[in-house]
PDB file of N, CA and C in Angstrom:
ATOM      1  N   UNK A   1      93.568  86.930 104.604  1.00  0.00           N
ATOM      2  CA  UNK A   1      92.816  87.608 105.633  1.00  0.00           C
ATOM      3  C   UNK A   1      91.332  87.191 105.588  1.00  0.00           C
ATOM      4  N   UNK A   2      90.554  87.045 104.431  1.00  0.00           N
ATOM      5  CA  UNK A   2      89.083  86.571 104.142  1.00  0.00           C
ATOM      6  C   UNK A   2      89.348  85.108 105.133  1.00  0.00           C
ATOM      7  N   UNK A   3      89.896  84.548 104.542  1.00  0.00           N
ATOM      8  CA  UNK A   3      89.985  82.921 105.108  1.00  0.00           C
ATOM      9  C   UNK A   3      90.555  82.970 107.311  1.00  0.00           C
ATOM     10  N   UNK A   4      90.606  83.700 107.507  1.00  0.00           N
ATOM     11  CA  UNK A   4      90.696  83.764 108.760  1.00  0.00           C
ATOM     12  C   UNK A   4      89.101  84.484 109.271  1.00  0.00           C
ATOM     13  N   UNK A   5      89.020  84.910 108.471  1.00  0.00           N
ATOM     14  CA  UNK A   5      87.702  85.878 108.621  1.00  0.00           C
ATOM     15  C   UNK A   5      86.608  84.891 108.733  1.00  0.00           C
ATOM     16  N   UNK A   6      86.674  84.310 107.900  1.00  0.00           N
ATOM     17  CA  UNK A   6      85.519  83.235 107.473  1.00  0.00           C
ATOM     18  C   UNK A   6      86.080  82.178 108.860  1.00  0.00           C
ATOM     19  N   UNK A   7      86.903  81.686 108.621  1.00  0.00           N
ATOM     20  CA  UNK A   7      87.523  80.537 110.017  1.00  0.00           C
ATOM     21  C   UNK A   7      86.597  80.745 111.449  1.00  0.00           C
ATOM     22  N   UNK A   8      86.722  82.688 111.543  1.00  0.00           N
ATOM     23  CA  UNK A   8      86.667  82.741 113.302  1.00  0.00           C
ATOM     24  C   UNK A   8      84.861  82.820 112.718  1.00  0.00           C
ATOM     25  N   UNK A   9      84.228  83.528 111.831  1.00  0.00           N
ATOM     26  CA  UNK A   9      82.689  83.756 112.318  1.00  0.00           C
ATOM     27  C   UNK A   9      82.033  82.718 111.498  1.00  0.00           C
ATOM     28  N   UNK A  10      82.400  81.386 111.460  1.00  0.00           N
ATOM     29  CA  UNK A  10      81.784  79.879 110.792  1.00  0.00           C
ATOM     30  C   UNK A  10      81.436  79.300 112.534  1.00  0.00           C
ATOM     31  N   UNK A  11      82.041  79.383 113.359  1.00  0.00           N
ATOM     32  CA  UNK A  11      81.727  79.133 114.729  1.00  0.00           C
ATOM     33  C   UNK A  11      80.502  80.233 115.192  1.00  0.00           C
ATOM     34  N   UNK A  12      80.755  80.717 114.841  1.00  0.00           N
ATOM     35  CA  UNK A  12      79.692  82.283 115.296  1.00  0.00           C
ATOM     36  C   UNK A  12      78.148  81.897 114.691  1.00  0.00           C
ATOM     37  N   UNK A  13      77.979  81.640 113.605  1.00  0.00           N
ATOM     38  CA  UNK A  13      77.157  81.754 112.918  1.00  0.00           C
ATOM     39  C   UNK A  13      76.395  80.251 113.121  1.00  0.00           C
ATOM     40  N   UNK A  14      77.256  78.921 113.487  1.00  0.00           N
ATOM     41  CA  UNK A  14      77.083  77.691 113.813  1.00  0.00           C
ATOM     42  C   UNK A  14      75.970  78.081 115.037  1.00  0.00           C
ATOM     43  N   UNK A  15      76.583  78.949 116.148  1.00  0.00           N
ATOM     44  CA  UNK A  15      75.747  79.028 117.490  1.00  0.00           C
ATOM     45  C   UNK A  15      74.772  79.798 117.309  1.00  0.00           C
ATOM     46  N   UNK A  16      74.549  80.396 116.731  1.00  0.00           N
ATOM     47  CA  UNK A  16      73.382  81.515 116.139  1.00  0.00           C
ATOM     48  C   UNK A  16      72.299  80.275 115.636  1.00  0.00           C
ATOM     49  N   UNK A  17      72.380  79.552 114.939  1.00  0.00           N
ATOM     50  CA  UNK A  17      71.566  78.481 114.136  1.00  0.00           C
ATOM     51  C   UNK A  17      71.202  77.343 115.381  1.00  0.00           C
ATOM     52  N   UNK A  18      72.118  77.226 115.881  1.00  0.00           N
ATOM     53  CA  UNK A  18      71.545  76.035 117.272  1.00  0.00           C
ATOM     54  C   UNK A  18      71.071  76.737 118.014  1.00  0.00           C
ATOM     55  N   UNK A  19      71.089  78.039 118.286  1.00  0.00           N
ATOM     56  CA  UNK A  19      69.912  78.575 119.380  1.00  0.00           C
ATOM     57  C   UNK A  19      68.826  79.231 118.600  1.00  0.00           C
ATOM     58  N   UNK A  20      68.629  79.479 117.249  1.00  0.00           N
ATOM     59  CA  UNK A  20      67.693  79.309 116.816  1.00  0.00           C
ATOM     60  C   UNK A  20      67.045  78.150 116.483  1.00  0.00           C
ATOM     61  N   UNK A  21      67.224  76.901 116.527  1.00  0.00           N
ATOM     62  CA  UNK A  21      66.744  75.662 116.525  1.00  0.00           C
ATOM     63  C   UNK A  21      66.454  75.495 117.911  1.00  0.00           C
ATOM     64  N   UNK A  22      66.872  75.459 119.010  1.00  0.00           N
ATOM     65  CA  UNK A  22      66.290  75.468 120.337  1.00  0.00           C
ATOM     66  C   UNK A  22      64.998  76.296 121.069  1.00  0.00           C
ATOM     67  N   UNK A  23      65.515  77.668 120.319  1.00  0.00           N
ATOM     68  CA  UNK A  23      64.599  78.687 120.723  1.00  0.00           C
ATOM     69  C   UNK A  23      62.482  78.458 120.590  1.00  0.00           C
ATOM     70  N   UNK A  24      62.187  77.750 120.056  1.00  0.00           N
ATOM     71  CA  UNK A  24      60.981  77.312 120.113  1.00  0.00           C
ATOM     72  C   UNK A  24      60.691  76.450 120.948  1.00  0.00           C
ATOM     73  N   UNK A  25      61.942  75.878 121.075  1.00  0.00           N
ATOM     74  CA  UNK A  25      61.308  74.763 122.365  1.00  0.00           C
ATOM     75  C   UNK A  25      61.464  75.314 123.998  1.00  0.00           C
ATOM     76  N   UNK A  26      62.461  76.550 123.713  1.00  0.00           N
ATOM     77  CA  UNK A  26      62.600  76.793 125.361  1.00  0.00           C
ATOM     78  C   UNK A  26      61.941  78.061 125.539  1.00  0.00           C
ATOM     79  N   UNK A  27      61.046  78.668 124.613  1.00  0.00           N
ATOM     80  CA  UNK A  27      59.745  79.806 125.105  1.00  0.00           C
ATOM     81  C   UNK A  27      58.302  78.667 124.709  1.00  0.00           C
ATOM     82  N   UNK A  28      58.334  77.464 124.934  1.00  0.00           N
ATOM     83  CA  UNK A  28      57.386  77.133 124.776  1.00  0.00           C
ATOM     84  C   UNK A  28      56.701  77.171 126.129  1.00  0.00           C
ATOM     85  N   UNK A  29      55.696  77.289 125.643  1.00  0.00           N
ATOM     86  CA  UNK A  29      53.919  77.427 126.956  1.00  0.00           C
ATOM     87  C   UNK A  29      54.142  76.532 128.060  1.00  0.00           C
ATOM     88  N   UNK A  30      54.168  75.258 127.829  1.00  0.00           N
ATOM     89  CA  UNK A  30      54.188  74.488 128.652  1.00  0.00           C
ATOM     90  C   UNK A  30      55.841  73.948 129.655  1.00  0.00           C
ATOM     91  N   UNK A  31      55.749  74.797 130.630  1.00  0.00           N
ATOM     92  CA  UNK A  31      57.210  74.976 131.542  1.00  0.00           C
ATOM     93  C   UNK A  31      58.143  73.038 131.561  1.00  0.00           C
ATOM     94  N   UNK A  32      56.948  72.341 131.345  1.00  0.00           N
ATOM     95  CA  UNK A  32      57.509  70.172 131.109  1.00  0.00           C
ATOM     96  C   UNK A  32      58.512  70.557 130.272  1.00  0.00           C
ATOM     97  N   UNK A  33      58.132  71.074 129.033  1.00  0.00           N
ATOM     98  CA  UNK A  33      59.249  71.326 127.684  1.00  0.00           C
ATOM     99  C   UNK A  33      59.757  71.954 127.486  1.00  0.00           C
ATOM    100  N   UNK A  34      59.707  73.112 128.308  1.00  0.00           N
ATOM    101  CA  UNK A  34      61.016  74.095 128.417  1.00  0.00           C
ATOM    102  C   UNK A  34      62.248  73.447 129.640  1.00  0.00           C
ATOM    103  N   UNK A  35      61.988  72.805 130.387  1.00  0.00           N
ATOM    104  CA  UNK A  35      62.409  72.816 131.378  1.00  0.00           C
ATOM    105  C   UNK A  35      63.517  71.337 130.677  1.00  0.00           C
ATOM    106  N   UNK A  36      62.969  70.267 130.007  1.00  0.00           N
ATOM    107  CA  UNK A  36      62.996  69.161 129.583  1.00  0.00           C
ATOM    108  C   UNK A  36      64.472  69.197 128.569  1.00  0.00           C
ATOM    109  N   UNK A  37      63.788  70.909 127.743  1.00  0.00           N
ATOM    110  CA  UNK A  37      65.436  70.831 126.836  1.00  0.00           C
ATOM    111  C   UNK A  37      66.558  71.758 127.468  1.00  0.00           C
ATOM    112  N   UNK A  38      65.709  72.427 128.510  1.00  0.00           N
ATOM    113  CA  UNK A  38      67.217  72.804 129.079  1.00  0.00           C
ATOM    114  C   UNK A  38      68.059  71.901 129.572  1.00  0.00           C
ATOM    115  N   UNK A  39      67.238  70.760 130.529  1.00  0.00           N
ATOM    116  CA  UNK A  39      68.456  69.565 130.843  1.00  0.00           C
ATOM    117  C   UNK A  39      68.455  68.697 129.777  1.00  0.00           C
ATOM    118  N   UNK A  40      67.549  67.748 128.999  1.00  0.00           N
ATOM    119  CA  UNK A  40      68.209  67.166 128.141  1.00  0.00           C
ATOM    120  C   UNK A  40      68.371  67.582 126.827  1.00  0.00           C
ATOM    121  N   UNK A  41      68.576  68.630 126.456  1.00  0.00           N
ATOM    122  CA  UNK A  41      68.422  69.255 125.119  1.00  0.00           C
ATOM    123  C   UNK A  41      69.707  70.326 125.159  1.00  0.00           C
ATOM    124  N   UNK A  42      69.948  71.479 125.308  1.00  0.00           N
ATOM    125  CA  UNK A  42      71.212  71.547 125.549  1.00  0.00           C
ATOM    126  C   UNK A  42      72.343  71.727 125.797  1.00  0.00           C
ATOM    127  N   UNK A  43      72.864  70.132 126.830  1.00  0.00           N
ATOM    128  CA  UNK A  43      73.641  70.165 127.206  1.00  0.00           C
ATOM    129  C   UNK A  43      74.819  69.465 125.798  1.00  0.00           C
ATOM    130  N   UNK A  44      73.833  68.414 125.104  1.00  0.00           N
ATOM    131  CA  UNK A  44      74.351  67.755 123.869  1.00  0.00           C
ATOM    132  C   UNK A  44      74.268  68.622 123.037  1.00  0.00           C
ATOM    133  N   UNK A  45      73.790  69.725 123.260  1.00  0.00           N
ATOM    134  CA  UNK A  45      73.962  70.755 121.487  1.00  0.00           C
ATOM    135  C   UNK A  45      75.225  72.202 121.928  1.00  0.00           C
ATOM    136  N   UNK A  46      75.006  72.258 122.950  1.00  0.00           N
ATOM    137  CA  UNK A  46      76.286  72.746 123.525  1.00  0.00           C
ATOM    138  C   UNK A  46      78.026  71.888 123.225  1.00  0.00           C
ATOM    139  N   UNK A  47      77.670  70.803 123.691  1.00  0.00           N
ATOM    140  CA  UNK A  47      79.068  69.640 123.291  1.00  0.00           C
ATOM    141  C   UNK A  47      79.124  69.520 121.858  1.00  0.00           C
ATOM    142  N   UNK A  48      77.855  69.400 121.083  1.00  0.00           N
ATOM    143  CA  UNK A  48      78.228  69.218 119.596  1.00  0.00           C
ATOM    144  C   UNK A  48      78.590  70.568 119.062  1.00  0.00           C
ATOM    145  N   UNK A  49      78.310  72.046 119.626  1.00  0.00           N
ATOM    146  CA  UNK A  49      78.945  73.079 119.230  1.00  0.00           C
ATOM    147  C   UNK A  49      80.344  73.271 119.643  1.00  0.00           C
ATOM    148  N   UNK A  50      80.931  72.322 120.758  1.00  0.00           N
ATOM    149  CA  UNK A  50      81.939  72.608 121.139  1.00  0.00           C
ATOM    150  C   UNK A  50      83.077  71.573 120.396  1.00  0.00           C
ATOM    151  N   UNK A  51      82.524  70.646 119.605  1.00  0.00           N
ATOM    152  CA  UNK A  51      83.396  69.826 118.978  1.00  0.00           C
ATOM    153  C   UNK A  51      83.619  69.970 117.677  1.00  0.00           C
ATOM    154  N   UNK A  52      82.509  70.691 117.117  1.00  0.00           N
ATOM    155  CA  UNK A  52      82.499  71.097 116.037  1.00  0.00           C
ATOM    156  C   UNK A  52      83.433  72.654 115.706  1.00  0.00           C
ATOM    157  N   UNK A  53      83.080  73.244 116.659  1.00  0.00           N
ATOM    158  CA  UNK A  53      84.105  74.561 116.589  1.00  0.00           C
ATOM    159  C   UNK A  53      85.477  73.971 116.492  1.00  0.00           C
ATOM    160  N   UNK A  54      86.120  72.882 117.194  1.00  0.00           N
ATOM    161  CA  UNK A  54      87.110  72.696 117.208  1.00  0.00           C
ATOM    162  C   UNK A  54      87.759  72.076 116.414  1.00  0.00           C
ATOM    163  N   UNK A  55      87.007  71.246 116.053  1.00  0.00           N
ATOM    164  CA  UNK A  55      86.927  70.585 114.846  1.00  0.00           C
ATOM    165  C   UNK A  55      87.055  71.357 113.310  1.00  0.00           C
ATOM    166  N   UNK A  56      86.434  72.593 113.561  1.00  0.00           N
ATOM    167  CA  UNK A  56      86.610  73.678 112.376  1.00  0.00           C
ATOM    168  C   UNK A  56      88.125  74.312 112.570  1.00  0.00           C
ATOM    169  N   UNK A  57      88.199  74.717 113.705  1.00  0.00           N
ATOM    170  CA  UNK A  57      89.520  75.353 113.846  1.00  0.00           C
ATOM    171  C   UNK A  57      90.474  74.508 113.363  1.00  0.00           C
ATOM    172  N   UNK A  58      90.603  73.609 113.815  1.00  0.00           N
ATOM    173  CA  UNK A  58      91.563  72.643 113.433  1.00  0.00           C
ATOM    174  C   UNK A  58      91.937  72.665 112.045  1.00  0.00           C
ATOM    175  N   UNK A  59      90.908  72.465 111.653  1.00  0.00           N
ATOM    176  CA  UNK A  59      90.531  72.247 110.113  1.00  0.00           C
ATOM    177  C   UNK A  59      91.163  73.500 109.242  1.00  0.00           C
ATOM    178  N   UNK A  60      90.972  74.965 109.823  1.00  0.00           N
ATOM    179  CA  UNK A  60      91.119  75.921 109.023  1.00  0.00           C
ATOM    180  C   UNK A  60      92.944  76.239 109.283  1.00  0.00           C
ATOM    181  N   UNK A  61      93.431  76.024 110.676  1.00  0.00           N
ATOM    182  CA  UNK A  61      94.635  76.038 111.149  1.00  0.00           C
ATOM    183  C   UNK A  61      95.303  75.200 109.873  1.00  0.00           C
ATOM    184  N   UNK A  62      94.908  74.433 109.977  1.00  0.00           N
ATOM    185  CA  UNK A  62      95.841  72.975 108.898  1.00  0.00           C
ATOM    186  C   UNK A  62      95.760  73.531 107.899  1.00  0.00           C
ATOM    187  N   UNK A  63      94.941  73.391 106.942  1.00  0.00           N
ATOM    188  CA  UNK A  63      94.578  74.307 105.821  1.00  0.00           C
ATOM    189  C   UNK A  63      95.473  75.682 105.762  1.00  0.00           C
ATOM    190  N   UNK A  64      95.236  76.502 106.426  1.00  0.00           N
ATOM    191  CA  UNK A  64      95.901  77.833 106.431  1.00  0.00           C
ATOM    192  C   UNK A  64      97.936  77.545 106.429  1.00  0.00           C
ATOM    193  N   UNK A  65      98.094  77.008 106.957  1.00  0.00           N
ATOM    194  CA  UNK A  65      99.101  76.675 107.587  1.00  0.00           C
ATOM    195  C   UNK A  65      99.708  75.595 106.350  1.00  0.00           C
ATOM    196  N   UNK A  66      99.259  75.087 105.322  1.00  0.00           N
ATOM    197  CA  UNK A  66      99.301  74.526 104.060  1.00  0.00           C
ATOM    198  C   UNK A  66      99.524  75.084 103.413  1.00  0.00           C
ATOM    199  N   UNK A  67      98.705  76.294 103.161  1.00  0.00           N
ATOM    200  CA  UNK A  67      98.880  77.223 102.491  1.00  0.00           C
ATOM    201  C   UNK A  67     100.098  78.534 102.461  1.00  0.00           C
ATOM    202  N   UNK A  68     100.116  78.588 103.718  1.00  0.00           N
ATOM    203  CA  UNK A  68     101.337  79.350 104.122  1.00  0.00           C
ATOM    204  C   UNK A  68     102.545  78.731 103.486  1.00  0.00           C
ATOM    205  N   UNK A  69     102.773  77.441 103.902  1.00  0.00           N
ATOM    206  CA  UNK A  69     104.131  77.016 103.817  1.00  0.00           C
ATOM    207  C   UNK A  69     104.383  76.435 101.993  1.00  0.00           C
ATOM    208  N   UNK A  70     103.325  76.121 101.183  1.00  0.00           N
ATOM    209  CA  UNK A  70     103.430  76.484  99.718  1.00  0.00           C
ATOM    210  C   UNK A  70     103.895  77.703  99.310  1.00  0.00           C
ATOM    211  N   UNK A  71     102.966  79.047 100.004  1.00  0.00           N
ATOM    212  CA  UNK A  71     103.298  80.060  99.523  1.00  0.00           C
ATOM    213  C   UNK A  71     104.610  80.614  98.972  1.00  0.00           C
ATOM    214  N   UNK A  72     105.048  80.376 100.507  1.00  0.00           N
ATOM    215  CA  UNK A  72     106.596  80.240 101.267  1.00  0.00           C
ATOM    216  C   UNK A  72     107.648  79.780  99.910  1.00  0.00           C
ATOM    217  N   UNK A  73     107.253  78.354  99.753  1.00  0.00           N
ATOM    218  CA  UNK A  73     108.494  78.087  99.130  1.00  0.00           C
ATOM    219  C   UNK A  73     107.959  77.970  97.765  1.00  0.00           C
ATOM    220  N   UNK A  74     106.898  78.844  96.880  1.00  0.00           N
ATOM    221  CA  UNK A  74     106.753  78.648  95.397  1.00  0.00           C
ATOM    222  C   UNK A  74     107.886  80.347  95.535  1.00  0.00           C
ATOM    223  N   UNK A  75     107.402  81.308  96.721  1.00  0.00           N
ATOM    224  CA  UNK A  75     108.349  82.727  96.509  1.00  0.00           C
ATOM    225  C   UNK A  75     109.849  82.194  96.890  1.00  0.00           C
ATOM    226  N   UNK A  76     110.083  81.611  97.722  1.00  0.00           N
ATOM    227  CA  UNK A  76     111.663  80.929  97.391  1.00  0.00           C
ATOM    228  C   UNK A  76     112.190  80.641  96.251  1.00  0.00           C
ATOM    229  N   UNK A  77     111.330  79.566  95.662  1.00  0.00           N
ATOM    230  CA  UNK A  77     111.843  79.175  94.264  1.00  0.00           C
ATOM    231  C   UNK A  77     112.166  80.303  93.412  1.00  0.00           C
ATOM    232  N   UNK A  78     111.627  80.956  93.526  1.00  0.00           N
ATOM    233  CA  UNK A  78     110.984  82.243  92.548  1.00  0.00           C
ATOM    234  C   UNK A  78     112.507  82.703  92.461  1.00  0.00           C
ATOM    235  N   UNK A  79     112.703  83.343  94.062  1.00  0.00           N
ATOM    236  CA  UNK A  79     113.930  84.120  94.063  1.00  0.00           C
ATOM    237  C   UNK A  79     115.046  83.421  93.548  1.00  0.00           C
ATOM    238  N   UNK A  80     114.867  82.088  94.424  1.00  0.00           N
ATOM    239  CA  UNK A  80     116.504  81.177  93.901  1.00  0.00           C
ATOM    240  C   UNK A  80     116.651  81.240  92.509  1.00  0.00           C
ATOM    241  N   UNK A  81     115.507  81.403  91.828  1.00  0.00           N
ATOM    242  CA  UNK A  81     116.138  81.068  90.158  1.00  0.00           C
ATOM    243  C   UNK A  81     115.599  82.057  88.907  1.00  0.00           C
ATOM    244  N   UNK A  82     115.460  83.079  90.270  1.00  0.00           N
ATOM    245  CA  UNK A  82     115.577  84.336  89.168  1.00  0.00           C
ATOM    246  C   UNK A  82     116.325  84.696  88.111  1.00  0.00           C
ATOM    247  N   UNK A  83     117.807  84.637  88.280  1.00  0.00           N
ATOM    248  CA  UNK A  83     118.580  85.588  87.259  1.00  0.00           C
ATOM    249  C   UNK A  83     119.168  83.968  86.640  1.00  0.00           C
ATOM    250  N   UNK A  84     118.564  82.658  86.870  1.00  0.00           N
ATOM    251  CA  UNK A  84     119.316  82.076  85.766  1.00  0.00           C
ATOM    252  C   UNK A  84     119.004  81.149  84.719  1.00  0.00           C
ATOM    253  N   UNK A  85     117.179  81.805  84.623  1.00  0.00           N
ATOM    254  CA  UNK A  85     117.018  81.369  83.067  1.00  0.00           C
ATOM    255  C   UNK A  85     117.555  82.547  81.935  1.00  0.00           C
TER     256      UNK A  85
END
């Protein structure tokens, strides 16, 4: 349950950090450089949050899903050869 936990708010916490890295440049004074990273600034930090989330999911799916199916069959074993040591 931790490891799903951690899975869904590692994306959460990713977008929190890129709009705090943006956030100085788009209340800045001068409207040239605010205006400048809304179109070229981001539209690429938006796509790299969106590849990277997926890229995590992926990552934690596989992983999880590794883990599951070890689980799975170390408690199989378990049962199959319970009563004959």
């Amino acid at each position: 349950m931790l490891s799903l936990l951690v899975a869904g708010w590692v994306p959460v916490a990713l977008a929190l950090a890129l709009a705090l890295l943006l956030w100085p440049h788009l209340t800045s004074p001068d409207p040239g450089v605010s205006a400048a990273v809304v179109v070229f600034g981001v539209p690429p930090v938006v796509l790299a949050w969106v590849l990277a989330a997926d890229a995590w999911g992926d990552a934690c799916r596989d992983s999880l899903a590794r883990a599951e199916l070890e689980s799975q069959l170390r408690f199989r074993s378990y049962w199959a050869t319970l009563g004959r040591h």
